[in-house]
C-alpha atoms as a PDB file:
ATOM      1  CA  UNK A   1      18.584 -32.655 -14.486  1.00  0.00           C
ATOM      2  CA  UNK A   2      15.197 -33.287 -12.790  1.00  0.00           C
ATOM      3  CA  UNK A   3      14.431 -32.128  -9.124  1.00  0.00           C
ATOM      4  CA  UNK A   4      15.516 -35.461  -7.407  1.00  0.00           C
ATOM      5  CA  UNK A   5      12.570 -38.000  -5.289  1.00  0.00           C
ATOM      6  CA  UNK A   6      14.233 -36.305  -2.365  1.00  0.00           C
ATOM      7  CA  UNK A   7      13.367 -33.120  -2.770  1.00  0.00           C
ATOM      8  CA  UNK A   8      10.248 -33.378  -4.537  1.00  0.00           C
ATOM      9  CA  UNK A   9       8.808 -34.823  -1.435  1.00  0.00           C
ATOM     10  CA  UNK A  10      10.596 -31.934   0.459  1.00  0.00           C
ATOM     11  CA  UNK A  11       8.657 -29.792  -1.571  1.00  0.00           C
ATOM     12  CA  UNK A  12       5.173 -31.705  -1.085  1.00  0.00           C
ATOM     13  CA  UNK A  13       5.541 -31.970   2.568  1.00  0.00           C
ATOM     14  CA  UNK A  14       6.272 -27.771   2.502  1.00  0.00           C
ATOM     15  CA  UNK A  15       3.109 -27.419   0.796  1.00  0.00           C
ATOM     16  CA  UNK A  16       1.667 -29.722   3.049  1.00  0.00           C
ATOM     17  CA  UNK A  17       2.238 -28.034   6.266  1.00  0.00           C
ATOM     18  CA  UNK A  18       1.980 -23.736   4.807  1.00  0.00           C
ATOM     19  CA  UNK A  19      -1.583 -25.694   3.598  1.00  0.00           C
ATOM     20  CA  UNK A  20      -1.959 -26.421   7.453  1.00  0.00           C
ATOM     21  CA  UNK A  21      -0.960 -23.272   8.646  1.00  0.00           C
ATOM     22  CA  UNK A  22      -2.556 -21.196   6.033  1.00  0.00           C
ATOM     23  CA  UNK A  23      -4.364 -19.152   8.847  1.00  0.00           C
ATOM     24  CA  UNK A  24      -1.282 -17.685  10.259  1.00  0.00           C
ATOM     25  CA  UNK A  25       0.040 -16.207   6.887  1.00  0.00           C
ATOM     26  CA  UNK A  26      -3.580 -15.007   5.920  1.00  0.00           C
ATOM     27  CA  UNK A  27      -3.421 -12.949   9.470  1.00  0.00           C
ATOM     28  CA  UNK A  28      -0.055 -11.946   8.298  1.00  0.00           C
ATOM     29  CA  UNK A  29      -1.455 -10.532   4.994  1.00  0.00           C
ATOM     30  CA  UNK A  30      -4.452  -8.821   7.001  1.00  0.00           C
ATOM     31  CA  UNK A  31      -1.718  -6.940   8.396  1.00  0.00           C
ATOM     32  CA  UNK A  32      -0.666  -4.751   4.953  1.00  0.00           C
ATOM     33  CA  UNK A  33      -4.325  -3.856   4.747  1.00  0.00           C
ATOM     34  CA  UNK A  34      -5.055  -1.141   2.579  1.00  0.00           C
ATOM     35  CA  UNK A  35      -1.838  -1.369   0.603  1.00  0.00           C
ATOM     36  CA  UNK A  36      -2.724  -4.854  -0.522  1.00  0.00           C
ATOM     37  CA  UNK A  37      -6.546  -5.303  -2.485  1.00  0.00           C
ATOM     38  CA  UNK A  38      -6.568  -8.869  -1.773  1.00  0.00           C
ATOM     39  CA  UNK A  39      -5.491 -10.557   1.621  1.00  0.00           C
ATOM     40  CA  UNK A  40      -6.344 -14.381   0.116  1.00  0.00           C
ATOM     41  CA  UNK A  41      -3.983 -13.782  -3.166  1.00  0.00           C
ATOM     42  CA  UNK A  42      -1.375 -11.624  -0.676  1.00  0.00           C
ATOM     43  CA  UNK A  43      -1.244 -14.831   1.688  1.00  0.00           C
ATOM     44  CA  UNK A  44      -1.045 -17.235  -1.319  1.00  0.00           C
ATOM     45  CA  UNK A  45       2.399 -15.244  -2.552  1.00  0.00           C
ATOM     46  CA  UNK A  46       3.927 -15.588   1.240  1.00  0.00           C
ATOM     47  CA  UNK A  47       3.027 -19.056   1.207  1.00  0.00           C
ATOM     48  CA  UNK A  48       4.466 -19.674  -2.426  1.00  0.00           C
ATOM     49  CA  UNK A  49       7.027 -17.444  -1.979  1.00  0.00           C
ATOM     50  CA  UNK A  50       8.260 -19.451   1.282  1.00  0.00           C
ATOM     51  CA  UNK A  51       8.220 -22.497  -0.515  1.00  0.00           C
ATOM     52  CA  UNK A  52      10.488 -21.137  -3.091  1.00  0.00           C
ATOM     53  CA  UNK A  53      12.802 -20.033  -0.769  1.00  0.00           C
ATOM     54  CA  UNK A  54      13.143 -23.573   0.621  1.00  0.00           C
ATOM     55  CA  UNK A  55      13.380 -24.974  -2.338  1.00  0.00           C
ATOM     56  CA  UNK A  56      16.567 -22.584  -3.332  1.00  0.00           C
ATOM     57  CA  UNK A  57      17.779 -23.330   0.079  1.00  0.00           C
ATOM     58  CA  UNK A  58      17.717 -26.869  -0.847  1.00  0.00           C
ATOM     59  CA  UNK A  59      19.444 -26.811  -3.689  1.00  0.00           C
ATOM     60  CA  UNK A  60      22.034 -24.006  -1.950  1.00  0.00           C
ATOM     61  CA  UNK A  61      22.667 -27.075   1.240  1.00  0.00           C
ATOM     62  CA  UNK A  62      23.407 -29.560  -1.554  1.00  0.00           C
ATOM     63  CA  UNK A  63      25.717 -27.251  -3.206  1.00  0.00           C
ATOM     64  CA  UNK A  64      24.133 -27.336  -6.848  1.00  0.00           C
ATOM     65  CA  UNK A  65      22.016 -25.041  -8.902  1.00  0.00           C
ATOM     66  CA  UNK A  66      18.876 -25.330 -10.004  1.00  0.00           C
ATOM     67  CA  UNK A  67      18.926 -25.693 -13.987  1.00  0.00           C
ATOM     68  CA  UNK A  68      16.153 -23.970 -15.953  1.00  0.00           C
ATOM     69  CA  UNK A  69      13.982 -27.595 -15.623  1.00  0.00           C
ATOM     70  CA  UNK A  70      14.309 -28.080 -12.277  1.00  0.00           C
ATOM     71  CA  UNK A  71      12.765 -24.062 -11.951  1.00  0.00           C
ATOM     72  CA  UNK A  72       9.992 -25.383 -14.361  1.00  0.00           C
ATOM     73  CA  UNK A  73       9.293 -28.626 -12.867  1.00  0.00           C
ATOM     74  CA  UNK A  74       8.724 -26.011  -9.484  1.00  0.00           C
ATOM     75  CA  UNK A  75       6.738 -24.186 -11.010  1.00  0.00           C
ATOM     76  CA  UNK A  76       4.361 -27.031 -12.480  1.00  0.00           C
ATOM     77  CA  UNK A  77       4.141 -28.467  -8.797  1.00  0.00           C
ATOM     78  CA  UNK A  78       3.478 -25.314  -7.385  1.00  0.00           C
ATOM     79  CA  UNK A  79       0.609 -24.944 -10.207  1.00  0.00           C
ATOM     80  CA  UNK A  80      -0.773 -28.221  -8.893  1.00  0.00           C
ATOM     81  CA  UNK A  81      -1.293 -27.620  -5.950  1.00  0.00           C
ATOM     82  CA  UNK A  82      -2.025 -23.778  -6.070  1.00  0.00           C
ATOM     83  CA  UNK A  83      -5.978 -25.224  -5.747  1.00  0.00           C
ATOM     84  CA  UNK A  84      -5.211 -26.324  -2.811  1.00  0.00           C
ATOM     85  CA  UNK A  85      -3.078 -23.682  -1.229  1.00  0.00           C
ATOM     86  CA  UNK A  86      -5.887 -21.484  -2.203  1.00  0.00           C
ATOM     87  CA  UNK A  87      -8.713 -23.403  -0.802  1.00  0.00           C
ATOM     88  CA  UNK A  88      -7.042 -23.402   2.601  1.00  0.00           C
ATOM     89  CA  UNK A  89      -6.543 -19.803   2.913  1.00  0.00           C
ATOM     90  CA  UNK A  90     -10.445 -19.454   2.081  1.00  0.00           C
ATOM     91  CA  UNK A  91     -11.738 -22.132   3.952  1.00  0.00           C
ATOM     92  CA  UNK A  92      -9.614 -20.512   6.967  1.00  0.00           C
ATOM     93  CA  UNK A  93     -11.230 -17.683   6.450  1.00  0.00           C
ATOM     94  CA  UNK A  94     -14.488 -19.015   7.167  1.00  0.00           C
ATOM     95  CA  UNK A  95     -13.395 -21.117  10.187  1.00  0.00           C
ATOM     96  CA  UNK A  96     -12.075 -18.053  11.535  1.00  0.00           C
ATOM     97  CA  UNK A  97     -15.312 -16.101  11.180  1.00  0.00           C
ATOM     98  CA  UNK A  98     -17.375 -19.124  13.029  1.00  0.00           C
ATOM     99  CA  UNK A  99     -15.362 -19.446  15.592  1.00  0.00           C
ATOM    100  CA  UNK A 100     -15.591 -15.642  16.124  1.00  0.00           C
ATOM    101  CA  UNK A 101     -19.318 -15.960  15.887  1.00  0.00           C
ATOM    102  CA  UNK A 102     -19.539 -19.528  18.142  1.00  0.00           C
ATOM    103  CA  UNK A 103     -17.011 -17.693  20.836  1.00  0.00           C
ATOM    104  CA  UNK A 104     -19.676 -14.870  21.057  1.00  0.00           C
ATOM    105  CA  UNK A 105     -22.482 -16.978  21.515  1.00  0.00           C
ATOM    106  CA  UNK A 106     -20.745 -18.693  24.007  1.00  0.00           C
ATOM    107  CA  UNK A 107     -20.238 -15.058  25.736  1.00  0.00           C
ATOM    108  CA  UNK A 108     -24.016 -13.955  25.375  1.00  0.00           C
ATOM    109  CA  UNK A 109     -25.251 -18.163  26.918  1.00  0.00           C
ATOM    110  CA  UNK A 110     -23.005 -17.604  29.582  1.00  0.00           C
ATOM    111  CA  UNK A 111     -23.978 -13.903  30.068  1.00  0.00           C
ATOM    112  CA  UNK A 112     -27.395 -14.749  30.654  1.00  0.00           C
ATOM    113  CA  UNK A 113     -26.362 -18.139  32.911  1.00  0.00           C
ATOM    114  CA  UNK A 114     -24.564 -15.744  35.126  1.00  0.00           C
ATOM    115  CA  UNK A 115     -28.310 -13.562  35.222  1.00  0.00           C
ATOM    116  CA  UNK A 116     -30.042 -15.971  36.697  1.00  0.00           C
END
């Protein structure tokens, strides 16, 4: 048995949106800083790790198992789009920084408007 159309696009559209939201679960590995050495491969487990909850959860709401090539065929998509998934929680990281770093400018113009 292969994972059905269904849930392969269930699948796609959960890696779609933890791609979207990548920041929060990056701030939520920041948060088991020191015990974790890397906060970018820490957020990349949530995220995978969510998605293969859902995807047992699936299965569990249709009442079947997963056989051993549906677990594969998970595991191949997930490789996929790992890239991706990993990009995100970078890039985020970046965003984050800037808008840290635009906010304070924004502080220091204002600052000096108020001076005048």
């Amino acid at each position: 048995m292969a994972i059905s159309k269904e849930n392969k696009e269930f699948i796609d559209s959960l890696i779609d949106y933890y791609i979207s939201e990548s920041g929060a679960y990056k701030q939520i590995a920041e948060n088991f800083v020191p015990e974790v050495e890397s906060v970018p491969d820490t957020a990349f487990g949530i995220i995978t790790g969510c998605v293969y909850s859902s995807f047992l959860q699936t299965y569990q709401n249709q009442q079947q198992t997963p056989s051993l090539e549906d677990m594969k065929e998970f595991n191949d998509i997930i490789k996929k789009r790992a890239p991706l998934i990993k990009k995100s929680i970078l890039d985020n990281k970046d965003e984050h920084k800037e808008e840290e770093s635009n906010e304070g400018t924004n502080v220091l113009v204002n600052k000096d408007k108020e001076e005048e």
